[in-house]
PDB file of N, CA and C in Angstrom:
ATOM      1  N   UNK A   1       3.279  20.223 -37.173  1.00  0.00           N
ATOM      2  CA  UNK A   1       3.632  19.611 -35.916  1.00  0.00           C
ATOM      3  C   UNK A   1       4.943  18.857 -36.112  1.00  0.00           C
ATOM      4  N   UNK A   2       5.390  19.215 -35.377  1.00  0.00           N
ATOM      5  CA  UNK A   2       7.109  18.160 -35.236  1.00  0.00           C
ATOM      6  C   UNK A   2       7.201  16.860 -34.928  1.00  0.00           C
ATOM      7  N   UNK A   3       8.232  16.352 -35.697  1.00  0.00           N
ATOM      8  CA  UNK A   3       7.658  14.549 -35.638  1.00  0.00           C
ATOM      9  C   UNK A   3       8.062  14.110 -34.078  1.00  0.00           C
ATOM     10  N   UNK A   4       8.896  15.044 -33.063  1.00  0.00           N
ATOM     11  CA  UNK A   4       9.045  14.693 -31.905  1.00  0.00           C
ATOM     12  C   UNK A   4       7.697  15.130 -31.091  1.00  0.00           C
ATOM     13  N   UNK A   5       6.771  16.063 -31.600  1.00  0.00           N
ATOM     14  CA  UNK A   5       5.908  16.303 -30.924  1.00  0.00           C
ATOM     15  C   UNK A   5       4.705  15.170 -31.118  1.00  0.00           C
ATOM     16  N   UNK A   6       4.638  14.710 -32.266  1.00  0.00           N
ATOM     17  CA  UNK A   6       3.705  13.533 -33.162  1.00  0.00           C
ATOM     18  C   UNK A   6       3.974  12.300 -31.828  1.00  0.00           C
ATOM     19  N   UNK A   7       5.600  11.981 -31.614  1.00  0.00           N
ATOM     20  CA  UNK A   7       5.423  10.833 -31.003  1.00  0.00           C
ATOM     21  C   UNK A   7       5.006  11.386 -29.910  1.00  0.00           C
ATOM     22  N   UNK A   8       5.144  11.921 -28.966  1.00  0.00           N
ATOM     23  CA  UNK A   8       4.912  11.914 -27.457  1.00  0.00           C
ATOM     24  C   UNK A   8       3.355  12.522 -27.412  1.00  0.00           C
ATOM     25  N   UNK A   9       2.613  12.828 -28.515  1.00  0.00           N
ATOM     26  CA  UNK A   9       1.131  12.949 -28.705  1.00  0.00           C
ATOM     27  C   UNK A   9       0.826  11.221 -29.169  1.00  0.00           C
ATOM     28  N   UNK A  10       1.416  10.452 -29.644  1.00  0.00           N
ATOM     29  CA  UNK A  10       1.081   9.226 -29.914  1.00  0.00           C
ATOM     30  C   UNK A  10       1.346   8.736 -28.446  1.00  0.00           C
ATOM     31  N   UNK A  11       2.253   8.711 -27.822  1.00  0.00           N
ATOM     32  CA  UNK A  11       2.533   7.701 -26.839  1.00  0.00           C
ATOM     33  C   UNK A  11       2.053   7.735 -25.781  1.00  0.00           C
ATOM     34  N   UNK A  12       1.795   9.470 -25.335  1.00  0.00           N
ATOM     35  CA  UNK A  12       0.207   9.777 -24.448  1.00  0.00           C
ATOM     36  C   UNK A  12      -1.186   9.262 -24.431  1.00  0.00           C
ATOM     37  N   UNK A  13      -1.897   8.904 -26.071  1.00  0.00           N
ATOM     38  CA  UNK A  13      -2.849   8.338 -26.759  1.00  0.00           C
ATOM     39  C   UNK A  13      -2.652   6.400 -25.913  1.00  0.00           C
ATOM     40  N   UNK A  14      -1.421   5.724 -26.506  1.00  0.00           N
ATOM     41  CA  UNK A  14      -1.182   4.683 -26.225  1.00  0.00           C
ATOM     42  C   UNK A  14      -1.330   4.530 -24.589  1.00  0.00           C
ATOM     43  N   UNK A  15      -0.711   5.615 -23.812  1.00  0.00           N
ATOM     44  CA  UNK A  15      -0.720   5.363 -22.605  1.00  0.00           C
ATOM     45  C   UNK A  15      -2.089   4.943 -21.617  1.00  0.00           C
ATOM     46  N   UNK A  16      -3.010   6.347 -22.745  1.00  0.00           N
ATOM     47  CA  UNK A  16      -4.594   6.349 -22.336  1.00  0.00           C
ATOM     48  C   UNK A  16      -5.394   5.349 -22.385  1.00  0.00           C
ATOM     49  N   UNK A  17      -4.898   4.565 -23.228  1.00  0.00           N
ATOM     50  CA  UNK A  17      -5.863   3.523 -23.127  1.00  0.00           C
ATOM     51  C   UNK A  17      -5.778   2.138 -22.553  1.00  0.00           C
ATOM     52  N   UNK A  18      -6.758   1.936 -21.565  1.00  0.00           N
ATOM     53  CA  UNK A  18      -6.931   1.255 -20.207  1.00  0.00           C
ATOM     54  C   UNK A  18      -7.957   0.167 -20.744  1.00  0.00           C
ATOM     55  N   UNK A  19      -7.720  -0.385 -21.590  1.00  0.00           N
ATOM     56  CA  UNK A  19      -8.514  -2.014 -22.458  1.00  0.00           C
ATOM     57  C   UNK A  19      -8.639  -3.111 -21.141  1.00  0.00           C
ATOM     58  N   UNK A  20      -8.123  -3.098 -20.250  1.00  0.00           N
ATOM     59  CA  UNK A  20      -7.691  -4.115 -19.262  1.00  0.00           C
ATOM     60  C   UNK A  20      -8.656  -3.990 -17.929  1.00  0.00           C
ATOM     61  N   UNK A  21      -9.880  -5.045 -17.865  1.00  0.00           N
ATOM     62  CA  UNK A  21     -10.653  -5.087 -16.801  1.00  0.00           C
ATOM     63  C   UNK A  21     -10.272  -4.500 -15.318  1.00  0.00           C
ATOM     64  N   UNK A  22     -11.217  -4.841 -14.690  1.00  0.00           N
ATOM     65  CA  UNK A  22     -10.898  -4.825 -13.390  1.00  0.00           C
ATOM     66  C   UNK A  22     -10.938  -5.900 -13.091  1.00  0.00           C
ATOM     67  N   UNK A  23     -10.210  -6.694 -12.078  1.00  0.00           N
ATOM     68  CA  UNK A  23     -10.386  -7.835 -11.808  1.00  0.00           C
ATOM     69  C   UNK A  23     -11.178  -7.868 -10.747  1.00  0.00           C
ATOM     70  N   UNK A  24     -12.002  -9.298 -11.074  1.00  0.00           N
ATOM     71  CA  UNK A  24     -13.446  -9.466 -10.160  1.00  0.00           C
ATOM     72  C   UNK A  24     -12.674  -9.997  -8.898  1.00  0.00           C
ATOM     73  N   UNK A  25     -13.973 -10.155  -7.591  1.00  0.00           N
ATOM     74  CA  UNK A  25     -13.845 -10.565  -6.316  1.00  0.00           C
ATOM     75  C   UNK A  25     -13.464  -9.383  -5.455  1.00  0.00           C
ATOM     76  N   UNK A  26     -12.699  -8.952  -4.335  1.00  0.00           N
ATOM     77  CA  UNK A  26     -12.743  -8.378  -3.322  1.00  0.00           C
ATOM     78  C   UNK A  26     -12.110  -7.350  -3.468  1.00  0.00           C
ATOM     79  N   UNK A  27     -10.673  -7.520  -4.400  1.00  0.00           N
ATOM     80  CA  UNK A  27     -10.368  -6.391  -4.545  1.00  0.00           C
ATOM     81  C   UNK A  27     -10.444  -5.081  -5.352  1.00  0.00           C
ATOM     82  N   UNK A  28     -10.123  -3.986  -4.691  1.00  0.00           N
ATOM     83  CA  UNK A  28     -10.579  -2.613  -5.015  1.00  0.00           C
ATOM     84  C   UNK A  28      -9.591  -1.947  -5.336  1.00  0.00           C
ATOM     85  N   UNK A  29      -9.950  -0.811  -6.089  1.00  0.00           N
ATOM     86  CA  UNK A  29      -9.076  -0.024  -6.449  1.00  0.00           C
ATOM     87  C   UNK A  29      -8.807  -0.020  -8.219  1.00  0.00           C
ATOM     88  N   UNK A  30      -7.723   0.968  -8.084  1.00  0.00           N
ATOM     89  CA  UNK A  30      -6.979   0.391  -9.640  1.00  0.00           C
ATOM     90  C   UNK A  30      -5.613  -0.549  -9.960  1.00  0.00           C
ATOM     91  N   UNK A  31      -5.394  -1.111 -11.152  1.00  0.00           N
ATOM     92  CA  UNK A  31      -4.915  -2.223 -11.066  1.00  0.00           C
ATOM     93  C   UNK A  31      -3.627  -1.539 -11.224  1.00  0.00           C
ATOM     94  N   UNK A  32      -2.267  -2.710 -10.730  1.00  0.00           N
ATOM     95  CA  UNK A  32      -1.228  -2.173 -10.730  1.00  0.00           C
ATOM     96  C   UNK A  32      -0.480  -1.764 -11.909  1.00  0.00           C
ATOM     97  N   UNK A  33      -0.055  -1.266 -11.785  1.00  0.00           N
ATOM     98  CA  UNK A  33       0.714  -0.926 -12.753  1.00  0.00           C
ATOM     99  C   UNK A  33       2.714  -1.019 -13.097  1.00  0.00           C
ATOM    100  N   UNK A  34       2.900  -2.246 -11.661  1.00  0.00           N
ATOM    101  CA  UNK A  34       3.877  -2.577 -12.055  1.00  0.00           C
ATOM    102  C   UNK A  34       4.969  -2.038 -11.282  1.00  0.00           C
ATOM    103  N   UNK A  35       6.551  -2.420 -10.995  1.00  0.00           N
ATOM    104  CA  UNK A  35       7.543  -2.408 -10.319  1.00  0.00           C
ATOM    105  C   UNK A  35       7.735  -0.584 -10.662  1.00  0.00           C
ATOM    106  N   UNK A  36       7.460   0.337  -9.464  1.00  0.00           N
ATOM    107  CA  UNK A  36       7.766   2.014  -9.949  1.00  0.00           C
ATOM    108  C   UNK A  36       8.135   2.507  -8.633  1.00  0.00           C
ATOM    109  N   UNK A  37       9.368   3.389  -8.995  1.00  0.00           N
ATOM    110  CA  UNK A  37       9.871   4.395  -7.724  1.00  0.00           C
ATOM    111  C   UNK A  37       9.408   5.802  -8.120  1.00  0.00           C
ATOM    112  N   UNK A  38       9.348   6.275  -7.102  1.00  0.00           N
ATOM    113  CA  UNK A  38       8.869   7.869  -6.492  1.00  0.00           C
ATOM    114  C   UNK A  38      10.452   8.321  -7.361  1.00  0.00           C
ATOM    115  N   UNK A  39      10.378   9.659  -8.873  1.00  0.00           N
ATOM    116  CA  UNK A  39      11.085  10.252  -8.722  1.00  0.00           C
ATOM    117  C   UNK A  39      10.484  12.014  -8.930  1.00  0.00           C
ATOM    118  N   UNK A  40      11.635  12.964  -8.060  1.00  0.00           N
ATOM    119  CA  UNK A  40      10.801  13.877  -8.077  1.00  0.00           C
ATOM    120  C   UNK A  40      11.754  15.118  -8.876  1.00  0.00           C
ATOM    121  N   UNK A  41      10.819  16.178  -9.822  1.00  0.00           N
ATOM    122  CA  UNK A  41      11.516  16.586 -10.514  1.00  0.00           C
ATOM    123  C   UNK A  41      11.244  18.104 -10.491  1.00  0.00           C
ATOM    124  N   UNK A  42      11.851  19.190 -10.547  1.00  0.00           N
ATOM    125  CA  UNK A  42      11.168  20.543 -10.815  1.00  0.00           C
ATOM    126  C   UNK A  42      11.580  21.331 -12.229  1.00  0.00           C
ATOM    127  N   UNK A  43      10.363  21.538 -12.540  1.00  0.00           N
ATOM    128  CA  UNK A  43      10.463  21.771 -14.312  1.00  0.00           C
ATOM    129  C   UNK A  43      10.431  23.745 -14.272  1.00  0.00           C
ATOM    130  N   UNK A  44      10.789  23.827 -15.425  1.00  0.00           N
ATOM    131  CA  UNK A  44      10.249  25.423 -15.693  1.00  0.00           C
ATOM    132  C   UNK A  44       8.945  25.549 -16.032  1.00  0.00           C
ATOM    133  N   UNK A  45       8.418  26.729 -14.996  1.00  0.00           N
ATOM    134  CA  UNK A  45       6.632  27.026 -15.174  1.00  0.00           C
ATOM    135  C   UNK A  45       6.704  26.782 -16.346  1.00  0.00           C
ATOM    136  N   UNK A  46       6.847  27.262 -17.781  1.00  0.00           N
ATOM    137  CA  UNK A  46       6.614  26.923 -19.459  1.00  0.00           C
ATOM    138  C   UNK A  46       6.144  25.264 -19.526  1.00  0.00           C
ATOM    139  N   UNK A  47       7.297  24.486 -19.102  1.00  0.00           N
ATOM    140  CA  UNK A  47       7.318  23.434 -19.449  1.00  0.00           C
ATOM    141  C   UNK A  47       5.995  22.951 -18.125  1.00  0.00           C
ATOM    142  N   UNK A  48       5.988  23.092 -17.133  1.00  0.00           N
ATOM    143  CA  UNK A  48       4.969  22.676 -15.926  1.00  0.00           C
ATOM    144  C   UNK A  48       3.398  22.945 -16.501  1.00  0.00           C
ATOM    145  N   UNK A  49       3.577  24.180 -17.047  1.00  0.00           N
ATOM    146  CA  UNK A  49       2.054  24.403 -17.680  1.00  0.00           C
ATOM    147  C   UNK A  49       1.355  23.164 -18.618  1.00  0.00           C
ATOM    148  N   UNK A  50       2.291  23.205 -19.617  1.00  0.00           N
ATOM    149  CA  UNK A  50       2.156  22.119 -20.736  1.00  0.00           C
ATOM    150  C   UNK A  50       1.792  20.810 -20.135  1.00  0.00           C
ATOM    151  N   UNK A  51       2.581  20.323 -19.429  1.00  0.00           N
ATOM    152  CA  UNK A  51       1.986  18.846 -18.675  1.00  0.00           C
ATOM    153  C   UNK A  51       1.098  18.823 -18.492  1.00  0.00           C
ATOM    154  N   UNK A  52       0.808  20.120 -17.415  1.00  0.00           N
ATOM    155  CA  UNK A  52      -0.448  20.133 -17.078  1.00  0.00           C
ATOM    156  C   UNK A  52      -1.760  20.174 -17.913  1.00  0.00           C
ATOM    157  N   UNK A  53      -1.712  21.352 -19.088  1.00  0.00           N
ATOM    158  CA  UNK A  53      -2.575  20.861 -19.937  1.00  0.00           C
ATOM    159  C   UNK A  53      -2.904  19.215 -20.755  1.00  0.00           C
ATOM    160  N   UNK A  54      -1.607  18.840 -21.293  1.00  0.00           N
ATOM    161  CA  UNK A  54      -1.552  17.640 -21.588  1.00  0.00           C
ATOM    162  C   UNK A  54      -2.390  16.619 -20.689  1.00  0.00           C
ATOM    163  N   UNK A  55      -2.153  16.330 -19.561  1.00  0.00           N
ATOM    164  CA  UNK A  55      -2.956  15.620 -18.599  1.00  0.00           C
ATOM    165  C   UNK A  55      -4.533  16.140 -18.740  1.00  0.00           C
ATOM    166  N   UNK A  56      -4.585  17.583 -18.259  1.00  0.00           N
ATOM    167  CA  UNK A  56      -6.120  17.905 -18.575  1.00  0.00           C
ATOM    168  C   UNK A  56      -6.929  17.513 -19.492  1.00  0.00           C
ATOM    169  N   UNK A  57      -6.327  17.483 -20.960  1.00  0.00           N
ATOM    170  CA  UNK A  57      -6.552  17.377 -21.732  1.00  0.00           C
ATOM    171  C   UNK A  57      -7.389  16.092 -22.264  1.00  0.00           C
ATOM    172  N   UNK A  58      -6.180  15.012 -21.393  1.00  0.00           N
ATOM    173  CA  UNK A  58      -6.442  13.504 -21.776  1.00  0.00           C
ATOM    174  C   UNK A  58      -7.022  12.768 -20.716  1.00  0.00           C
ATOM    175  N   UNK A  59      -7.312  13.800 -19.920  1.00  0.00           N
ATOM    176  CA  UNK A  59      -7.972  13.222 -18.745  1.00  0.00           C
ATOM    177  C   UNK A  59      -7.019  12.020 -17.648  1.00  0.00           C
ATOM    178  N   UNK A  60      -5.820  12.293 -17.877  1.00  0.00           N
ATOM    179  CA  UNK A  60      -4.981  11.763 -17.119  1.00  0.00           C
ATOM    180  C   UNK A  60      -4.233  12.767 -15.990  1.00  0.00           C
ATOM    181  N   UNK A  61      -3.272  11.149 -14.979  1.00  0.00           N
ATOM    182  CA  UNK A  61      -2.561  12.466 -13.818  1.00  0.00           C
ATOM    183  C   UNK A  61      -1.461  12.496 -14.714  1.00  0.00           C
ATOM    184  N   UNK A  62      -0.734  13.305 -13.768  1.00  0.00           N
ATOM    185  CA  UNK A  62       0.525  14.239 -14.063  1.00  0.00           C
ATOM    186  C   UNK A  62       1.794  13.013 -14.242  1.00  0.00           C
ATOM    187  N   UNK A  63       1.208  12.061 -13.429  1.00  0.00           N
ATOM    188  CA  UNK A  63       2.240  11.116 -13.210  1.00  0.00           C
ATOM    189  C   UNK A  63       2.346  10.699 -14.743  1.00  0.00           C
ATOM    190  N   UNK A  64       1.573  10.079 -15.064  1.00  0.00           N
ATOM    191  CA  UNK A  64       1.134   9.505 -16.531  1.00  0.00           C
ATOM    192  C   UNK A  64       1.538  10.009 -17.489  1.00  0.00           C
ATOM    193  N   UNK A  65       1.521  11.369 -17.762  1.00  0.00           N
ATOM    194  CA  UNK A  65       2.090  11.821 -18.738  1.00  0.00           C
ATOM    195  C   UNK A  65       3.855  12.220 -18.508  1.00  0.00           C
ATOM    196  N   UNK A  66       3.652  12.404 -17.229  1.00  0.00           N
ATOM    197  CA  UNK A  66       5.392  12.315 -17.309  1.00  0.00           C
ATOM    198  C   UNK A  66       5.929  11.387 -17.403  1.00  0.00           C
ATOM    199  N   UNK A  67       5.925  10.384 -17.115  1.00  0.00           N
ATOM    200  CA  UNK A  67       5.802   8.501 -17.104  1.00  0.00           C
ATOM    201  C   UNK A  67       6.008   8.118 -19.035  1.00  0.00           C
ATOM    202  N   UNK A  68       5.167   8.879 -19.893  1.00  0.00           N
ATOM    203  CA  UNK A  68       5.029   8.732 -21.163  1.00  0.00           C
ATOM    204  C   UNK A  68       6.190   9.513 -21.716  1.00  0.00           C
ATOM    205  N   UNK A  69       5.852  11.205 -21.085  1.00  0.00           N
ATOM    206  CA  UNK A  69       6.783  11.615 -22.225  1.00  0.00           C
ATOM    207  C   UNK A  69       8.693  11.373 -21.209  1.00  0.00           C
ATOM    208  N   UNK A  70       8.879  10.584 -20.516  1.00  0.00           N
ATOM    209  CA  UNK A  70      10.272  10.168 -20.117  1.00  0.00           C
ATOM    210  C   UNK A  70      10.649   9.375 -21.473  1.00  0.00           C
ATOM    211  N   UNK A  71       9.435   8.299 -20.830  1.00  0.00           N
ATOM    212  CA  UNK A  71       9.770   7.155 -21.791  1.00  0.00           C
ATOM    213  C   UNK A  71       9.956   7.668 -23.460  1.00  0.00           C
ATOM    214  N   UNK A  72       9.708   8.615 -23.866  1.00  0.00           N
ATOM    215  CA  UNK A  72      10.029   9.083 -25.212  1.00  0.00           C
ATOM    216  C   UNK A  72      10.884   9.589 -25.317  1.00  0.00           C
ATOM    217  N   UNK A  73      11.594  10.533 -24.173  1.00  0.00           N
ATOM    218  CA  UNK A  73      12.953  10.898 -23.978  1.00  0.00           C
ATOM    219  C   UNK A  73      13.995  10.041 -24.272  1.00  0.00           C
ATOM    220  N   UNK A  74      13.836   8.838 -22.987  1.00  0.00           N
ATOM    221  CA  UNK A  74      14.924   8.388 -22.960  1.00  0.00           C
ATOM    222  C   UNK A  74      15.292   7.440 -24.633  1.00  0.00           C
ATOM    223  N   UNK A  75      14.537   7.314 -25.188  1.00  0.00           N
ATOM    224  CA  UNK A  75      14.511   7.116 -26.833  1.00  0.00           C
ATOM    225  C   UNK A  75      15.489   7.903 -27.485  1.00  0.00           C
ATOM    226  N   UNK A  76      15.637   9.259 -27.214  1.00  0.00           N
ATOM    227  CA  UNK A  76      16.487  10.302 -27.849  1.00  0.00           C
ATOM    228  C   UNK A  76      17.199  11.401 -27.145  1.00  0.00           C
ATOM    229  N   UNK A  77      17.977  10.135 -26.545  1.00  0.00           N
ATOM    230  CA  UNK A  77      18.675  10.950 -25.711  1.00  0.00           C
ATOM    231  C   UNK A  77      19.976  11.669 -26.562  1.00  0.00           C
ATOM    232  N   UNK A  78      20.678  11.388 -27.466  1.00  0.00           N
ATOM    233  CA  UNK A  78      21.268  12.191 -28.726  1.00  0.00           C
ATOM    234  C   UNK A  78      20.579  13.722 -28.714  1.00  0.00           C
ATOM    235  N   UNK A  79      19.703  13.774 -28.213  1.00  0.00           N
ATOM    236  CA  UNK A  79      18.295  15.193 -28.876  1.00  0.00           C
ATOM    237  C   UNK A  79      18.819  15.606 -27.552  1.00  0.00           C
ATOM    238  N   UNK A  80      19.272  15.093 -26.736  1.00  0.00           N
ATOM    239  CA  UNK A  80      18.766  15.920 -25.091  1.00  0.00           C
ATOM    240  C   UNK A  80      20.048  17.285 -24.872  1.00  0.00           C
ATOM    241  N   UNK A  81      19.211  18.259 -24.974  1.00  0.00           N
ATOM    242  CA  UNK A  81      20.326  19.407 -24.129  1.00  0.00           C
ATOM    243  C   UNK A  81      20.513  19.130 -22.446  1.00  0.00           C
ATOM    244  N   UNK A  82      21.523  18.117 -22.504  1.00  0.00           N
ATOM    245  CA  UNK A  82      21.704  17.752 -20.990  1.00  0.00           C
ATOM    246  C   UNK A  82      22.966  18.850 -20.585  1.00  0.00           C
ATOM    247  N   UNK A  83      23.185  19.033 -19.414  1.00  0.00           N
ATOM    248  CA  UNK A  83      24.467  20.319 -18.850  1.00  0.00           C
ATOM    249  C   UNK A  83      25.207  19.270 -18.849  1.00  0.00           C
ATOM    250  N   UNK A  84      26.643  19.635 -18.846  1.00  0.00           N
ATOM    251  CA  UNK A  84      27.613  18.822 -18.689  1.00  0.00           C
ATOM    252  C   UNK A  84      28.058  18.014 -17.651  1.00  0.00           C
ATOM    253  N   UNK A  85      28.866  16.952 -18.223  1.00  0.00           N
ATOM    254  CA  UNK A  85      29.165  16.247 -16.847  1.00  0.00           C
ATOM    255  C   UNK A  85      29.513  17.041 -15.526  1.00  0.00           C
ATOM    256  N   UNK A  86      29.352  16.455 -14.140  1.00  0.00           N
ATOM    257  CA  UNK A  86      29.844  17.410 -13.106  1.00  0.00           C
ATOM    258  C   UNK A  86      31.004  16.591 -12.935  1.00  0.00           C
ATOM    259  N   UNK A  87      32.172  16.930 -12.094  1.00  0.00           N
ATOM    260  CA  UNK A  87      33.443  16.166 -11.450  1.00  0.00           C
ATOM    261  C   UNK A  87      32.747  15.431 -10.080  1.00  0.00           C
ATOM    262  N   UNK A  88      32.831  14.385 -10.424  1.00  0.00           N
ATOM    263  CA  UNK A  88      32.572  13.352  -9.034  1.00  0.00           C
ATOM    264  C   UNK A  88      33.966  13.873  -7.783  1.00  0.00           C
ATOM    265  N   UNK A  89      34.124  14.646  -6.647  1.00  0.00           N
ATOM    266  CA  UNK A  89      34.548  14.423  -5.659  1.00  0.00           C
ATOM    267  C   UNK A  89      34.705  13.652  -5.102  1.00  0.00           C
ATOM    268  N   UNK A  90      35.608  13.109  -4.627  1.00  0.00           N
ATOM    269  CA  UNK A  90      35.726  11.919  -3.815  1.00  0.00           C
ATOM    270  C   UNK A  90      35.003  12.556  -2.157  1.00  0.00           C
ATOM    271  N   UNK A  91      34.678  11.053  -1.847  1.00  0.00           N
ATOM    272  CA  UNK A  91      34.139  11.342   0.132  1.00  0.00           C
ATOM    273  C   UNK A  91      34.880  11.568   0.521  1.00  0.00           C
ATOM    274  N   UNK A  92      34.661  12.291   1.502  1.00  0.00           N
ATOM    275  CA  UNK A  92      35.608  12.232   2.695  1.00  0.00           C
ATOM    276  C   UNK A  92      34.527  12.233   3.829  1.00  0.00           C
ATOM    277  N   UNK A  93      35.825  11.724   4.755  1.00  0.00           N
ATOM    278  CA  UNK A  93      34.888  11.427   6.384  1.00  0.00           C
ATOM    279  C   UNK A  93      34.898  12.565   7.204  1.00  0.00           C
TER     280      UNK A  93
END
């Protein structure tokens, strides 16, 4: 196993675990989880499958594990086959 695959199997593990009550009295639901924006992304089926198992797997959503393995990304971003810069255009009216 690849030590990039080791962490984002560790940091999925870390993510899973929910040690933290519910808090008593009226309210319902699950607890927050903190200041988060809606981003939306479209992957290659290969890579879409895998999440998906991953989540199945750990009994988590989709959000969660993408949420995890970002956060391991943005760690190594040196590693990332990103496309090249684009040319910013200026506006026009």
């Amino acid at each position: 196993m690849s030590p990039c695959r080791r962490r984002v199997l560790r940091s999925l593990s870390e993510t899973a675990r929910h040690d933290e009550a519910m808090p008593t009295g009226s309210r319902t639901g699950r607890p927050s989880k903190g200041d988060r924006r809606v981003v939306f992304s479209r992957h290659p089926r290969a890579q879409a499958d895998v999440i998906e198992e991953l989540a199945r797997a750990r009994g988590l959503t989709l959000t969660e594990v993408m949420v995890a393995l970002t956060a391991v990304g943005l760690n190594h971003l040196s590693e990332a086959q990103l496309p090249p810069e684009r040319e910013v255009l200026p506006e026009t009216a």
